[in-house]
N, C-alpha and C. Protein backbone atom coordinates (compact mmCIF):
# COMPACT_ATOMS: atom_id res chain seq x y z
N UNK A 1 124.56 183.18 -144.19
CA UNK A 1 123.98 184.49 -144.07
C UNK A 1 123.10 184.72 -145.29
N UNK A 2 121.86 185.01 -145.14
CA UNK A 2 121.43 185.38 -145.88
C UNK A 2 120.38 186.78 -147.09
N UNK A 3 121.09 187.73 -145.83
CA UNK A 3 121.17 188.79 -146.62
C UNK A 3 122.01 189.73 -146.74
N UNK A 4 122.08 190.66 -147.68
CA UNK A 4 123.68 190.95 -148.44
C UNK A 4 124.25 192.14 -147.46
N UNK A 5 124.81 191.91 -146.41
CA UNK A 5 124.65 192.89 -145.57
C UNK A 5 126.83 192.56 -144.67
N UNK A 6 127.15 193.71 -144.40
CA UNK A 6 128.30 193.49 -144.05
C UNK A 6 128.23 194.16 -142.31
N UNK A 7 129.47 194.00 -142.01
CA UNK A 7 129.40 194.17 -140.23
C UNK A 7 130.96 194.93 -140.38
N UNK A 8 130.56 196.29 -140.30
CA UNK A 8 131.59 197.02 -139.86
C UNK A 8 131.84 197.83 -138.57
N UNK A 9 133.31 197.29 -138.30
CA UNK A 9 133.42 197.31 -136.75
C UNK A 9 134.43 198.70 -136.11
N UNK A 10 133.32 199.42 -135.32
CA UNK A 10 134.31 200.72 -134.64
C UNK A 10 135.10 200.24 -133.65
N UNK A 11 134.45 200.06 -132.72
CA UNK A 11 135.40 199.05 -131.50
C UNK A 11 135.78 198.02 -131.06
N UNK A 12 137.00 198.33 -130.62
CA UNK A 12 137.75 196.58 -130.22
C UNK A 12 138.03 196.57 -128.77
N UNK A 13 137.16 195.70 -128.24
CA UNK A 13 137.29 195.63 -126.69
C UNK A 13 138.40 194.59 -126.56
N UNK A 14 139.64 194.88 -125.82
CA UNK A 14 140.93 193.89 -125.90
C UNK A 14 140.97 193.84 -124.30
N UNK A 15 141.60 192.73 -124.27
CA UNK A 15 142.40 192.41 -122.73
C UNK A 15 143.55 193.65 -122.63
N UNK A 16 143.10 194.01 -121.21
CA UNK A 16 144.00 195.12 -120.85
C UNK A 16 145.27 194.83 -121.02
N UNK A 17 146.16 196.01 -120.90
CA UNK A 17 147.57 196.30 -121.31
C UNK A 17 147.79 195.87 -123.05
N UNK A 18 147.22 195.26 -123.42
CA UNK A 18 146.98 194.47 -124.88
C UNK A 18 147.64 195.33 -125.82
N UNK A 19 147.01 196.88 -125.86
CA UNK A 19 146.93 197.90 -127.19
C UNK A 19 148.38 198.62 -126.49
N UNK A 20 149.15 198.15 -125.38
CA UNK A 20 150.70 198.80 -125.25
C UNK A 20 151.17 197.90 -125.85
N UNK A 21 151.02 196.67 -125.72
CA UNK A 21 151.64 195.49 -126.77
C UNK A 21 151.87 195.72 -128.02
N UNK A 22 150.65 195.97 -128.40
CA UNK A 22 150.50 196.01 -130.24
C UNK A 22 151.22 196.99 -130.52
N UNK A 23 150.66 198.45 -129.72
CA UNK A 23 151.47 199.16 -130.10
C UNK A 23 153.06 199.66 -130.52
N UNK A 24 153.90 198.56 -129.53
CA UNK A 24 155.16 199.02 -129.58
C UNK A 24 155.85 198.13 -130.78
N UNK A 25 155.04 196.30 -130.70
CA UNK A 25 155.12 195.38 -131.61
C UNK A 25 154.21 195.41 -132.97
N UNK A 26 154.19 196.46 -133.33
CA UNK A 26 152.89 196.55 -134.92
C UNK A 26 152.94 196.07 -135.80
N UNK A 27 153.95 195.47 -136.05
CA UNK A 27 153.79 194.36 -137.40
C UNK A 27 154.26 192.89 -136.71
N UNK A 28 154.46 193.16 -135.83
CA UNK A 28 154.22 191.65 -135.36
C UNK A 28 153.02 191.17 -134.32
N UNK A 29 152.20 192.43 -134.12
CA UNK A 29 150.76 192.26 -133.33
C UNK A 29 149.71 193.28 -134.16
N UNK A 30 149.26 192.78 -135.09
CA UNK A 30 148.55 193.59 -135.39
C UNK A 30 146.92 194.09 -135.23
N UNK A 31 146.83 194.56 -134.17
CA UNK A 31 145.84 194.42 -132.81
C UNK A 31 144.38 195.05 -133.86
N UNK A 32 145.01 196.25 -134.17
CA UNK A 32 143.91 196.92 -134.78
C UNK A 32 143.18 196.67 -136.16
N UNK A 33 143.77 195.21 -136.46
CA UNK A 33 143.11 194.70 -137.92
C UNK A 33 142.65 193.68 -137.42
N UNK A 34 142.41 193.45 -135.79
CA UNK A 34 141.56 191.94 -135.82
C UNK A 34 141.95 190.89 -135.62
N UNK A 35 143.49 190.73 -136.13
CA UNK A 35 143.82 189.39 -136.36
C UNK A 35 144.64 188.78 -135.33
N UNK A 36 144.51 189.31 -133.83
CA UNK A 36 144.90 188.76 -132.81
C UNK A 36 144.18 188.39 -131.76
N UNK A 37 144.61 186.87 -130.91
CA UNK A 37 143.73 186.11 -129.77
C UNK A 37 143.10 187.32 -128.83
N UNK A 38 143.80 188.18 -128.71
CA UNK A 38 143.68 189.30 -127.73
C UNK A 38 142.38 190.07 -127.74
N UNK A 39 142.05 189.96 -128.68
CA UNK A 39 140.33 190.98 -128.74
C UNK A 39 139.24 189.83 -127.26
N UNK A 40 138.83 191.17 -126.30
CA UNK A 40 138.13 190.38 -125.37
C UNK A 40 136.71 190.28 -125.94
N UNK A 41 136.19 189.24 -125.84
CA UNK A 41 135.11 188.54 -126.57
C UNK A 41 135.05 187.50 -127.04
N UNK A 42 134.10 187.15 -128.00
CA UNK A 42 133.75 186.05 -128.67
C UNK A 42 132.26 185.65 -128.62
N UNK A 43 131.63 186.39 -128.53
CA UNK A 43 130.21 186.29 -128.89
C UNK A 43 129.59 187.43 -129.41
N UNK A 44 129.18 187.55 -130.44
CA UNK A 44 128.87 188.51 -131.60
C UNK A 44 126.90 188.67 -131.40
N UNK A 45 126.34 189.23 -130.85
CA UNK A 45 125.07 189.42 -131.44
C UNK A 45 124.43 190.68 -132.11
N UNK A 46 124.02 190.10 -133.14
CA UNK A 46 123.08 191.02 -133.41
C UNK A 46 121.84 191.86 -133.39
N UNK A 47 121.62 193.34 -132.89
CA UNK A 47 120.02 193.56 -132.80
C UNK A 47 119.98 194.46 -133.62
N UNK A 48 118.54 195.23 -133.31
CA UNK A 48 118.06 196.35 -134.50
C UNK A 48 119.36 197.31 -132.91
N UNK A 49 119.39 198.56 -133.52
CA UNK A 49 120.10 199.32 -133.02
C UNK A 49 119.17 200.42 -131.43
N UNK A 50 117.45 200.42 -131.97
CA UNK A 50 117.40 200.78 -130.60
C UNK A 50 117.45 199.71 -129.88
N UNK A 51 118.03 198.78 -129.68
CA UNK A 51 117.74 198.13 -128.40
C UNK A 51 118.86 197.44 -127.96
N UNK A 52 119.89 197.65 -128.54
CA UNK A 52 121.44 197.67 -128.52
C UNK A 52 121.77 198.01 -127.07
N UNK A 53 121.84 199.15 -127.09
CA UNK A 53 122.00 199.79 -125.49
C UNK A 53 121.47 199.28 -124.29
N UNK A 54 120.12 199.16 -124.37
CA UNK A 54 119.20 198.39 -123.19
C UNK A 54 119.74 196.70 -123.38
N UNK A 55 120.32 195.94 -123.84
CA UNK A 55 120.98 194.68 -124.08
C UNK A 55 121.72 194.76 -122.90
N UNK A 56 122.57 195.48 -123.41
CA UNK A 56 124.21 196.32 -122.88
C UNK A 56 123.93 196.08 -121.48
N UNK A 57 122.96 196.84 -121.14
CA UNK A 57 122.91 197.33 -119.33
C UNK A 57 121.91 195.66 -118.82
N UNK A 58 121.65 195.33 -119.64
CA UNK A 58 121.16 194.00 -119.20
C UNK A 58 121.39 193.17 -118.92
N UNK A 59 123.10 192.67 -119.63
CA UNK A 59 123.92 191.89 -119.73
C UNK A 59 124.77 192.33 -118.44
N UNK A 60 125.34 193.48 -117.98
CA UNK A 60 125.60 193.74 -117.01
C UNK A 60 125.15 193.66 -115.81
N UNK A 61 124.38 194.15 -115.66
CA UNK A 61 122.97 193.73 -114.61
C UNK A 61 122.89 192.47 -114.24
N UNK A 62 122.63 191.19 -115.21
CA UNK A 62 122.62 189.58 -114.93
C UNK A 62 123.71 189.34 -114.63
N UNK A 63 124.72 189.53 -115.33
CA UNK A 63 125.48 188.51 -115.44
C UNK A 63 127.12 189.44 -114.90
N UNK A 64 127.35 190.88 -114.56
CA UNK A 64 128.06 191.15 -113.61
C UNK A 64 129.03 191.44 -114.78
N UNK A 65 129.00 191.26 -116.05
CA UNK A 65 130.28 191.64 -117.18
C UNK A 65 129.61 192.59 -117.86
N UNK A 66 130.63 193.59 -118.85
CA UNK A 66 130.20 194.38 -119.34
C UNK A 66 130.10 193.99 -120.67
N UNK A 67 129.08 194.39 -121.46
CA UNK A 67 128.98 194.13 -123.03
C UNK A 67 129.51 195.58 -123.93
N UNK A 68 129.60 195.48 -124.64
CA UNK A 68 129.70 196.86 -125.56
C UNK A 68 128.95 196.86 -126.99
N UNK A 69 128.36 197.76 -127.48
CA UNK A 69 128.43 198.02 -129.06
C UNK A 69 129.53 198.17 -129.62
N UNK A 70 130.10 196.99 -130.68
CA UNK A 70 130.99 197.09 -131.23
C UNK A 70 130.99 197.86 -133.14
N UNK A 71 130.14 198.26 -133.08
CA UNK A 71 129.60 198.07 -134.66
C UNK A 71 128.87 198.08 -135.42
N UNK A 72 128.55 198.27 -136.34
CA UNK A 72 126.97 198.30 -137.37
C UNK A 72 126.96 197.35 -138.15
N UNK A 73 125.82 197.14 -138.65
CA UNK A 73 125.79 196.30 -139.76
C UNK A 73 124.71 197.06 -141.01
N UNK A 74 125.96 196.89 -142.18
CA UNK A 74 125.17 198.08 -143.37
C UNK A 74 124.87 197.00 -144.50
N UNK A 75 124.20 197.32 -145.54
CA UNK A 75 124.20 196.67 -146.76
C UNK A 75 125.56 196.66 -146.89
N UNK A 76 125.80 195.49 -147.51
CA UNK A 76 127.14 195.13 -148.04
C UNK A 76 127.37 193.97 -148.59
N UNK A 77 128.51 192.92 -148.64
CA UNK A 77 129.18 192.21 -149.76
C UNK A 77 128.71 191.03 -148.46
N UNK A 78 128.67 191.18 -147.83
CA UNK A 78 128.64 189.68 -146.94
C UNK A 78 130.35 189.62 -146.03
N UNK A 79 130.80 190.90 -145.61
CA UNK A 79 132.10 190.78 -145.06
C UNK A 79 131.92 191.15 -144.06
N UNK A 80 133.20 191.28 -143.23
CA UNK A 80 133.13 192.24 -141.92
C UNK A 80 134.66 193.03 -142.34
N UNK A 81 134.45 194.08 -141.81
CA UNK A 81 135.86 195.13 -141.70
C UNK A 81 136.02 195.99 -140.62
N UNK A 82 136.79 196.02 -139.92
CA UNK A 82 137.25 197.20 -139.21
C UNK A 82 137.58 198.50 -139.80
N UNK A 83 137.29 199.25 -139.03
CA UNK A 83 137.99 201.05 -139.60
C UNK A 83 138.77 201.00 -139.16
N UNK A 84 139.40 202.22 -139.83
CA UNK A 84 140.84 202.38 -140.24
C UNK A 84 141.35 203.03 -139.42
N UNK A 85 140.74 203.78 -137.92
CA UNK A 85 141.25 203.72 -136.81
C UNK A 85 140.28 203.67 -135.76
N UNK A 86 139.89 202.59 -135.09
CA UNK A 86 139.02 201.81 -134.21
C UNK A 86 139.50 202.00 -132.76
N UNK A 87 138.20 202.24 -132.47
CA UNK A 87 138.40 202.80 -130.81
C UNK A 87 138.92 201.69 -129.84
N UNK A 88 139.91 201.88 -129.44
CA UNK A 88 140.14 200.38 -128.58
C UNK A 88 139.77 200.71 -127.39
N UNK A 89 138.91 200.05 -126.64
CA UNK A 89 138.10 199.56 -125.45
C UNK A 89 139.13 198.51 -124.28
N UNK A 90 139.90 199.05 -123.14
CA UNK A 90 140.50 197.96 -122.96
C UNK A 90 139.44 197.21 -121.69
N UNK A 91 139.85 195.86 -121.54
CA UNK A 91 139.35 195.24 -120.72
C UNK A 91 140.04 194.66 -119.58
N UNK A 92 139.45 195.47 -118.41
CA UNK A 92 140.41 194.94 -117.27
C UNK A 92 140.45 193.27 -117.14
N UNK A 93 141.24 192.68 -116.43
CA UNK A 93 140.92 191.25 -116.02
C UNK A 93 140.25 191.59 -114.71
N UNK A 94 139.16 190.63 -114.35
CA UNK A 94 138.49 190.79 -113.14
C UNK A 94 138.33 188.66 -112.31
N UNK A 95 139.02 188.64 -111.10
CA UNK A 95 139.16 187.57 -110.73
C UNK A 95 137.67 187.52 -110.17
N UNK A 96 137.27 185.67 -110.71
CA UNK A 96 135.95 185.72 -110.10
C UNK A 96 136.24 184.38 -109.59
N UNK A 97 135.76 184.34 -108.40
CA UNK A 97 135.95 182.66 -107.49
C UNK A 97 135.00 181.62 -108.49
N UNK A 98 136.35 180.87 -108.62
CA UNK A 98 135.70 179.71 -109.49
C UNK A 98 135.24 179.81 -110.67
N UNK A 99 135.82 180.57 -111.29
CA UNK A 99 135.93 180.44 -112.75
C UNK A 99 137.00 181.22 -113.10
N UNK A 100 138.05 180.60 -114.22
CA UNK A 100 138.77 180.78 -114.87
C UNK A 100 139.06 182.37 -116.03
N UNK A 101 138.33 182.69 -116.02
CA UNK A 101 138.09 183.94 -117.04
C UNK A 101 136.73 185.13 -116.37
């Protein structure tokens, strides 16, 4: 990375039922700091922020899944952090013929 910039994150889109999990198990799932398989995702992009939204409905549109804004990215140390109480987004499972996820 090369500029000094951090990624702080409001929402956590999780596999449904997920955040009753964490919730009841909180120190042994600790959902809302990140550090579980359970966050639905795994592809991070970045844009300027107007065009965030129009992405969003684009990605839906092609490809039939929903994307979300998870977050900003401010000057900073070169980290990422969650807030200290982050909107959890759940994610239904949706069966699609012939593929796995």
């Amino acid at each position: 990375q090369k500029n000094e910039v951090s990624f702080v994150i409001h929402n956590l889109p999780v596999i449904a039922k997920m955040a009753a999990v964490a919730k009841s198990k909180s120190q042994m799932f600790p959902l809302s700091q990140g550090l579980v398989s359970e966050l639905s995702g795994g592809l991070l992009i970045c844009l300027p922020r107007e065009q965030a939204a129009a992405f969003c409905k684009e990605i839906e549109a092609i490809e039939g899944t929903q994307a979300w804004i998870i977050g900003i990215v401010e000057k900073g140390e070169r980290m990422a952090r969650i807030i200290d109480k982050p909107r959890v987004i759940e994610v239904p499972f949706k069966d699609k013929e012939g593929e796995l996820w």
